[in-house]
Every structure is written in C-alpha cells, then in structure tokens.
Protein backbone atom coordinates (compact mmCIF):
# COMPACT_ATOMS: atom_id res chain seq x y z
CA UNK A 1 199.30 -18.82 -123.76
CA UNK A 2 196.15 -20.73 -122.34
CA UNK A 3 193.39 -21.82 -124.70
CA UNK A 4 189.67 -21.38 -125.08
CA UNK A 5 187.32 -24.23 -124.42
CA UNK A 6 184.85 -24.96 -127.49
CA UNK A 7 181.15 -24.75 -127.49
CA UNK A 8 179.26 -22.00 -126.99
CA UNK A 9 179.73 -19.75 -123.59
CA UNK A 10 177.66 -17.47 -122.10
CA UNK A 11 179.72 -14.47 -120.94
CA UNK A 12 178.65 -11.66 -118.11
CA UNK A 13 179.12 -8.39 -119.87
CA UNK A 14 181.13 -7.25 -116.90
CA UNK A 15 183.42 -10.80 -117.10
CA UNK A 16 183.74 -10.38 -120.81
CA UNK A 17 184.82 -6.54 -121.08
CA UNK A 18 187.28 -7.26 -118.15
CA UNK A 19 189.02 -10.04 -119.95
CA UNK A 20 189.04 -7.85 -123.24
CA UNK A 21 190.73 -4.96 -121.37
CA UNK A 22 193.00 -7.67 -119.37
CA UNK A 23 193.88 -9.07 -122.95
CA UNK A 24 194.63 -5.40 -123.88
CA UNK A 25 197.24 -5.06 -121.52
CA UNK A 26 198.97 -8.62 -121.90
CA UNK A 27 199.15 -7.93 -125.96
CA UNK A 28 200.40 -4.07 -125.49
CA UNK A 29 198.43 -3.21 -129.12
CA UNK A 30 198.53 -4.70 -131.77
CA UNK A 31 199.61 -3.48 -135.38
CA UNK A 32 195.89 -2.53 -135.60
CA UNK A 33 194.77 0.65 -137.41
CA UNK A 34 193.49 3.38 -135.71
CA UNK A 35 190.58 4.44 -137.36
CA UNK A 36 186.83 3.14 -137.42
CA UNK A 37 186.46 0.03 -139.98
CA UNK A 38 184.35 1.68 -142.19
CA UNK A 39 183.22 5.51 -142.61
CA UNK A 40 179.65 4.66 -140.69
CA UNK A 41 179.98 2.63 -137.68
CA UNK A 42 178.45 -1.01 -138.04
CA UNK A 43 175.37 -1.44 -135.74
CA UNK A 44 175.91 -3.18 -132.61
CA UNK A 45 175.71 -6.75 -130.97
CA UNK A 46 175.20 -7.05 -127.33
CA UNK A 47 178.89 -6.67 -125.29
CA UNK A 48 179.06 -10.68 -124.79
CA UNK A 49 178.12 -12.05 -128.18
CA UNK A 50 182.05 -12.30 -129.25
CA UNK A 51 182.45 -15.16 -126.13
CA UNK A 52 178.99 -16.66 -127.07
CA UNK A 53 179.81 -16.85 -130.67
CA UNK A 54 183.43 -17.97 -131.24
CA UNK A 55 185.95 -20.31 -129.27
CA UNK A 56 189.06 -22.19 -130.17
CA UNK A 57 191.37 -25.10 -129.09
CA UNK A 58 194.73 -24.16 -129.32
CA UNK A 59 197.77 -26.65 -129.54
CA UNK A 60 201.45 -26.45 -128.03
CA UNK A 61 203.77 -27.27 -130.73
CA UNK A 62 207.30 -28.18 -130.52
CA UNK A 63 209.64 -26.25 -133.23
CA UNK A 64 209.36 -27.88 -136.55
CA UNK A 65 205.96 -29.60 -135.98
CA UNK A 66 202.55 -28.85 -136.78
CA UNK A 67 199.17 -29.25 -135.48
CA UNK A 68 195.44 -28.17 -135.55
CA UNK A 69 193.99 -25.09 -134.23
CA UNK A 70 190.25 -26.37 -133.80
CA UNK A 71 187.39 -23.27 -134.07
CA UNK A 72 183.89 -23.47 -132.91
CA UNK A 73 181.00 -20.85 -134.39
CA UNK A 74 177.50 -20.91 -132.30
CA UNK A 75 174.82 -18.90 -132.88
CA UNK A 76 174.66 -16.85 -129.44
CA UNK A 77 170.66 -17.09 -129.22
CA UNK A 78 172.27 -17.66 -125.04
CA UNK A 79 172.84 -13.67 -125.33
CA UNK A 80 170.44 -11.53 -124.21
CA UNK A 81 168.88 -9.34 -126.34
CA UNK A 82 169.88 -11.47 -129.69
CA UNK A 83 167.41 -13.20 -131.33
CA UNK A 84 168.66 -13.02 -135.18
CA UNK A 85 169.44 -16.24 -136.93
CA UNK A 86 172.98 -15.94 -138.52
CA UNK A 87 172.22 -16.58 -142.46
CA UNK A 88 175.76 -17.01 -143.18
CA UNK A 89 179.17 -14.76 -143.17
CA UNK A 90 182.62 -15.01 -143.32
CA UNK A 91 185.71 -15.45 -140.86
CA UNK A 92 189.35 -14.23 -141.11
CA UNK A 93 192.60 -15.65 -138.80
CA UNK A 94 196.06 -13.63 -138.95
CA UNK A 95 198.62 -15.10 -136.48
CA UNK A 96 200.33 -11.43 -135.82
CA UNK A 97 201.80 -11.08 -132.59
CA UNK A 98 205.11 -13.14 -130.73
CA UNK A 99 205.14 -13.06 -127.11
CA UNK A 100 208.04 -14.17 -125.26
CA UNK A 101 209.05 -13.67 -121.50
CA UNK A 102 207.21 -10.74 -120.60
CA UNK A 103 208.34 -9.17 -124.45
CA UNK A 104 206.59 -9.08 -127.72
CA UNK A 105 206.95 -7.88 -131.09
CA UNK A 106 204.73 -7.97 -133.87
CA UNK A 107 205.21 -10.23 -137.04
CA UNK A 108 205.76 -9.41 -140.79
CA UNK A 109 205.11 -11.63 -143.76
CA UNK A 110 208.76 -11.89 -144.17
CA UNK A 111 209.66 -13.74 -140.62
CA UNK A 112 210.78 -17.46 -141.46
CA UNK A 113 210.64 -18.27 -138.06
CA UNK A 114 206.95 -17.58 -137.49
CA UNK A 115 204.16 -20.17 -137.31
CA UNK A 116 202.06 -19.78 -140.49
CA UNK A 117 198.13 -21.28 -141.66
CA UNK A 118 200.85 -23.68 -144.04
CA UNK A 119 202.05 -21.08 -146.48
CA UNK A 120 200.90 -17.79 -144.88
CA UNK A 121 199.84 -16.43 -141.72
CA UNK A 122 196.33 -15.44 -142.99
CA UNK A 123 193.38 -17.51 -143.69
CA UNK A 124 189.85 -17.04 -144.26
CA UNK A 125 187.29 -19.45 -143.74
CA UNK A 126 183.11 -19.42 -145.14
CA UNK A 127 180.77 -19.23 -142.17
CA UNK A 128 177.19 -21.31 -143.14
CA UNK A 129 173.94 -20.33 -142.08
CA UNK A 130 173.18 -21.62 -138.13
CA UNK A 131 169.58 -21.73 -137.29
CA UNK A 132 169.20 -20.60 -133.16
CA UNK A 133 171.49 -22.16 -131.05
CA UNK A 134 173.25 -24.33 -134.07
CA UNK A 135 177.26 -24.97 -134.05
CA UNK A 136 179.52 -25.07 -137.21
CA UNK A 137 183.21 -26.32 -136.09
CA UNK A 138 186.41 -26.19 -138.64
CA UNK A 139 190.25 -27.23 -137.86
CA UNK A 140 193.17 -24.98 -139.72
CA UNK A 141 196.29 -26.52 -139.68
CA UNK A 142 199.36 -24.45 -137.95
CA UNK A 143 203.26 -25.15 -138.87
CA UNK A 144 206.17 -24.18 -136.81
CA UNK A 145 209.44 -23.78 -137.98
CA UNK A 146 212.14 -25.23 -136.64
CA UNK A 147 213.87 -22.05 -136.08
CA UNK A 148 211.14 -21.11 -133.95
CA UNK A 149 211.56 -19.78 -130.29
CA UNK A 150 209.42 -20.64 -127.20
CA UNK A 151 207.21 -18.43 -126.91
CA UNK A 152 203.73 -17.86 -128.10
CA UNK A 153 201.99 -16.67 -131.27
CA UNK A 154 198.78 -14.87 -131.07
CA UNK A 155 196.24 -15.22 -133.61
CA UNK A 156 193.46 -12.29 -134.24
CA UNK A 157 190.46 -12.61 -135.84
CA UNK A 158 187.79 -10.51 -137.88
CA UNK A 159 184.59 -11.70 -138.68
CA UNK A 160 181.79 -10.33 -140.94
CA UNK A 161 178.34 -11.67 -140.42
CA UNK A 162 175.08 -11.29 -142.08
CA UNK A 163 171.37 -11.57 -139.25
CA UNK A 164 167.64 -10.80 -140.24
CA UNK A 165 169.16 -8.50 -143.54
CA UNK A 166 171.58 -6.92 -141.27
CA UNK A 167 175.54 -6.61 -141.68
CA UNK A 168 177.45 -6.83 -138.37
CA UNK A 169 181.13 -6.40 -138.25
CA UNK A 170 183.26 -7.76 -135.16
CA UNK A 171 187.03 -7.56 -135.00
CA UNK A 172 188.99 -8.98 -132.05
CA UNK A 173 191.82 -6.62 -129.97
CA UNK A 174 194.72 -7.29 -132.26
CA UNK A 175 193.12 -5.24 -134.67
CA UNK A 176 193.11 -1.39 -132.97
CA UNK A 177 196.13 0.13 -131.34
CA UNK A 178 196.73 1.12 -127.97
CA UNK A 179 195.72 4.66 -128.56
CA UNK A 180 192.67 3.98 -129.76
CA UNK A 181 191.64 1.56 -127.76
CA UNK A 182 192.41 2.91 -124.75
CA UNK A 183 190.10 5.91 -125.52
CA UNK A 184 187.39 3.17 -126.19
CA UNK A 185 187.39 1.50 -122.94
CA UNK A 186 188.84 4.08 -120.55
CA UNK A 187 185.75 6.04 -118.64
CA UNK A 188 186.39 9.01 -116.32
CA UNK A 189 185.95 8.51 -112.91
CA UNK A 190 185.94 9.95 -109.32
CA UNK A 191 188.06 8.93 -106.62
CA UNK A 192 185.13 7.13 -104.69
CA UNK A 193 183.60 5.62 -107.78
CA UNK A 194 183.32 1.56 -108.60
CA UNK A 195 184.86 2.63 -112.20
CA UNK A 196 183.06 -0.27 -114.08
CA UNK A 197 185.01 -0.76 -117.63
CA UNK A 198 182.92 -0.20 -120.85
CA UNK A 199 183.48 -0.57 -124.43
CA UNK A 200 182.56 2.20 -126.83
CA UNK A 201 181.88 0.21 -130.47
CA UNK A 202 181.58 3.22 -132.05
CA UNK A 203 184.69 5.10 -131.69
CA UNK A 204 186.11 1.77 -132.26
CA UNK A 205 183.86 1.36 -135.92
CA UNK A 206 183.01 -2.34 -135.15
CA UNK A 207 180.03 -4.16 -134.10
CA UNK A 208 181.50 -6.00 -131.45
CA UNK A 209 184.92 -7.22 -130.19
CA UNK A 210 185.84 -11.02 -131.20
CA UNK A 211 188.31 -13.11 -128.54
CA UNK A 212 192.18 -14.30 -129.57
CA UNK A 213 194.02 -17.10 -129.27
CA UNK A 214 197.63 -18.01 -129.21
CA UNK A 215 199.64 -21.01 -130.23
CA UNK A 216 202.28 -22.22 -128.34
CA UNK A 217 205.42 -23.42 -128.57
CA UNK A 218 207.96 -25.15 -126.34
CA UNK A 219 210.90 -27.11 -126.35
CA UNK A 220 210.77 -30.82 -126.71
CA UNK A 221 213.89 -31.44 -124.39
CA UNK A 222 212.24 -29.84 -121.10
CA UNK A 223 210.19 -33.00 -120.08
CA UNK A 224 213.23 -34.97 -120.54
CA UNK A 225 215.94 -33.19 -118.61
CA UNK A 226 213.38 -32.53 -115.81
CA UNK A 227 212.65 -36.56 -115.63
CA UNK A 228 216.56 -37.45 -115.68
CA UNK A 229 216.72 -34.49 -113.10
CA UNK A 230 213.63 -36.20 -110.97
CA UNK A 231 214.88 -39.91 -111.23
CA UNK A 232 218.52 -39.27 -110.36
CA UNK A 233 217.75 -37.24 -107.52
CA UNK A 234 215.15 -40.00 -106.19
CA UNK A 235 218.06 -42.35 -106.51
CA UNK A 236 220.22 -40.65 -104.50
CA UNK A 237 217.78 -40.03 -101.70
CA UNK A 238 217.16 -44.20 -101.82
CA UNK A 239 220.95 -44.75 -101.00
CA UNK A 240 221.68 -42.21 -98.69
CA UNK A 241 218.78 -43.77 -97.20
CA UNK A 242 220.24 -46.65 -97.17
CA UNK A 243 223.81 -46.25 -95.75
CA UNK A 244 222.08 -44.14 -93.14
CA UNK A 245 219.74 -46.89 -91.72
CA UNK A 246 221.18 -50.03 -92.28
CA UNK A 247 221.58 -52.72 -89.26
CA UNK A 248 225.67 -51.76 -87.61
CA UNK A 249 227.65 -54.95 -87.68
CA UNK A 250 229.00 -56.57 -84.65
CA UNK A 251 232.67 -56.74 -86.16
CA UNK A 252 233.88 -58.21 -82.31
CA UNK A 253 231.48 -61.63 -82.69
CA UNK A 254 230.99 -62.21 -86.00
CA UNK A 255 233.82 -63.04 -88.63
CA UNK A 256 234.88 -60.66 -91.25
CA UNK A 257 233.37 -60.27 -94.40
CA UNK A 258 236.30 -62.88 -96.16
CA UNK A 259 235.62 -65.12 -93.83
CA UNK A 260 238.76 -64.88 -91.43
CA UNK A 261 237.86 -64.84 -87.45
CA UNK A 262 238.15 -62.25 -85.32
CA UNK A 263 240.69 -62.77 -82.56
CA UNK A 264 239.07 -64.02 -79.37
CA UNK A 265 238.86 -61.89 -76.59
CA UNK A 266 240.78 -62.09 -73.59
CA UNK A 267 238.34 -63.72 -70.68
CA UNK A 268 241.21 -62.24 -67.73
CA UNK A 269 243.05 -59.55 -67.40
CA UNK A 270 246.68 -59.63 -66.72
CA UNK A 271 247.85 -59.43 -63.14
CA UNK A 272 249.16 -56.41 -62.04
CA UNK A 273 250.87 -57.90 -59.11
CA UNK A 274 252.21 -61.34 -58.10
CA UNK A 275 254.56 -64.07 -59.42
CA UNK A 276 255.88 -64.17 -63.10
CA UNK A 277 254.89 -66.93 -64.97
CA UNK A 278 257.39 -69.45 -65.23
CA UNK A 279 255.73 -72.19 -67.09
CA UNK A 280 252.68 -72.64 -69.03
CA UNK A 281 249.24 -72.18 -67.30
CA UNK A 282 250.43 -69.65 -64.68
C-alpha cells in the first residue's frame, strides 16, 4: 500500500472526501459496525481536519522482521473554520484488514500469520495537549511473522479528542461497513448534474472521518532474482556483441592461430595448352 507523508497537511474538502470514498472502494468495508458510535451524534469538525490532524510513515517489511510505523498528531489550526486548541485526548490503532492481489479478508485475533503492535493487533496511545499549530509524533513497533504473505495490512484508527470543553469523536473507514457507509456518502443525482461526493457525520455517529494506513510486506528474494536476471542478461548482450563485431581474420596471409603457415598461393595458373613439362622449371 503507499504511505502518508508526516507533518501536518492541509486537505481541500473536495480532495479529502474523494480519497475517503476512493479508500472505500479499495478496502470493500471493513468489519465496522453499522450503527452511530454513540446514541447522540458527536458534534462535528470541518470535512478536512482528519488529513490536517493525523499522518503516518509506514514501513515495508519482509516476513519475519519488524519495523516502526511512525505517527504524527498536529493541531489543524490550517483548517478553516477550527480554531480550538486540542487539550489532550486519546488515539487507538487496530491493524484489521489483509489485502492481497486485488483480494482481501479481514483479520481475527486468532491469525498467527498477521502483523501485530508486538503481542496484539491493537494499541492505544495518550494524545498531550498541542497549543495552535503544535506537533506531537510517536513510533509503534510492527512484527511480521514469518508465515506472512505479501500483501498488505491495513491499520484503522479511532481517535477521541477533547477542544475548548468539547468532546469530538473521529473514526477512520475501517470502522463502518459498506452499507452504511455507502448511505453516508452516496447523494442523489440527475443525469446532467456534477454529483460532488459528501459525507453525512451524522448518520455515520462520528465527528469526523480519520485516514488509514497499511503496512507492507514483500519478499526479500525479489531484488535478488531480478539483479541475477538483469546482470546475466547484460552479459549476454556484451558477447553477442562481441562475436558480432569483431575485426574478420585474413586466414589466406596471416598464419594460423598455432603458428603453422598457410600454403602460398599459386602466382600462375597452369597451362591449358602446350608442351608437358619434362624437367624442372617448365
């Protein structure tokens, strides 16, 4: 999967709620639920604050390694109409989803052969206070088995946050299922309409919708064949090359490669008419 850049990004609402219905069709749902979060829908943050407020660095891992999944926290004061200070909060990963060739399947506690936070696939990390503008950054470490396929693990994310005595909720796609959220971004439209997509936080019970990121893995071995592959085929280009152009030997004046002479050639040719020879010079 490819990774987020961290540091805080400013994200057009149209640009953000067209890569959160893109991302909706590449995960195909995940094992979300399908009701609201809570009973009373959470009040609202403007439609980019998830890309202002939360990036990662993802690593590619070969199977039975490990590495670190880097996360970056700003406070989006970049977002228009935001203006609260975050006073502190709280964020949750879940690596839930396996994606391989076009396929994907979603994970259970019990899979071995899925990448974990060390000894589970959960893990839940304390967000400080940020004044305007201010950056908090953490690394989690990630594990994969060596039983692990190639392929990539997606990671969701929840994130509860408290702003000027307010509670805001966000959760990221993973979290609903494709019923639901497809009846929360899905507007009707005519056939000569520019049908813009939108994002209805209230049927969907959050605040706002957080952005994934996947881990990914790949096999160690690739790199290696593909270099033999690469430097034996250069090799065989540089010889044929070779044969093909090389100066032609004059094998009728020059002496064999051992060393013995060629024969000399013949400065006359034989008469076709007149006397026999009868004696040496004739």
């Amino acid at each position: 999967m490819g990774e987020a850049r961290a540091g805080s990004t400013t994200w057009p609402t149209l640009q953000f709620a067209t890569l959160v219905l893109c991302a909706s069709v590449l995960l195909g749902g995940g094992s979300g639920t399908a009701t609201a979060l809570r009973a009373g829908a959470p009040p609202p943050v403007p439609t980019n604050f998830g890309g202002a407020f939360l990036s990662f660095v993802a690593p590619s891992l070969d199977p039975g390694s490990s590495g670190s999944l880097s996360v970056t926290v700003t406070d989006p004061t970049t977002v228009a109409n935001w203006s609260a200070a975050i006073s502190g909060g709280s964020l949750e990963l879940q690596i839930y989803r396996f994606s391989y060739e076009g396929s994907a399947q979603n994970l259970s506690a019990g899979d071995a052969w899925a990448a974990s936070f060390g000894s589970s696939q959960f893990i839940n990390e304390t967000i400080p206070a940020l004044g305007p503008g201010a950056t908090t950054s953490f690394s989690v470490n990630v594990a994969v088995p060596s039983s692990a396929s190639t392929g990539s693990f997606f990671v969701r994310d929840q994130a509860t946050l408290s702003a000027g005595g307010t509670t805001y909720e966000l959760r990221s796609r993973g979290y609903f299922s494709d019923a639901l959220w497809s009846q929360a971004t899905l507007s009707s439209c005519g056939p000569n309409d520019n049908c813009t997509p939108t994002l209805n936080l209230s049927l969907l019970g959050v605040s706002g919708v957080l952005p994934e990121t996947g881990i990914s893995v790949v096999n160690p071995w690739v790199p290696w064949v593909l270099g033999g592959v690469l430097a034996a085929s250069l090799l065989l280009a540089g010889a044929a090359g070779y044969v093909a152009f090389r100066p032609k030997r004059r094998d009728a004046e020059r002496g064999s490669s051992s060393g013995a002479n060629s024969p000399p050639r013949r400065r006359r040719a034989a008469r076709a008419l007149g006397k026999s020879r009868s004696k040496d010079g004739d």
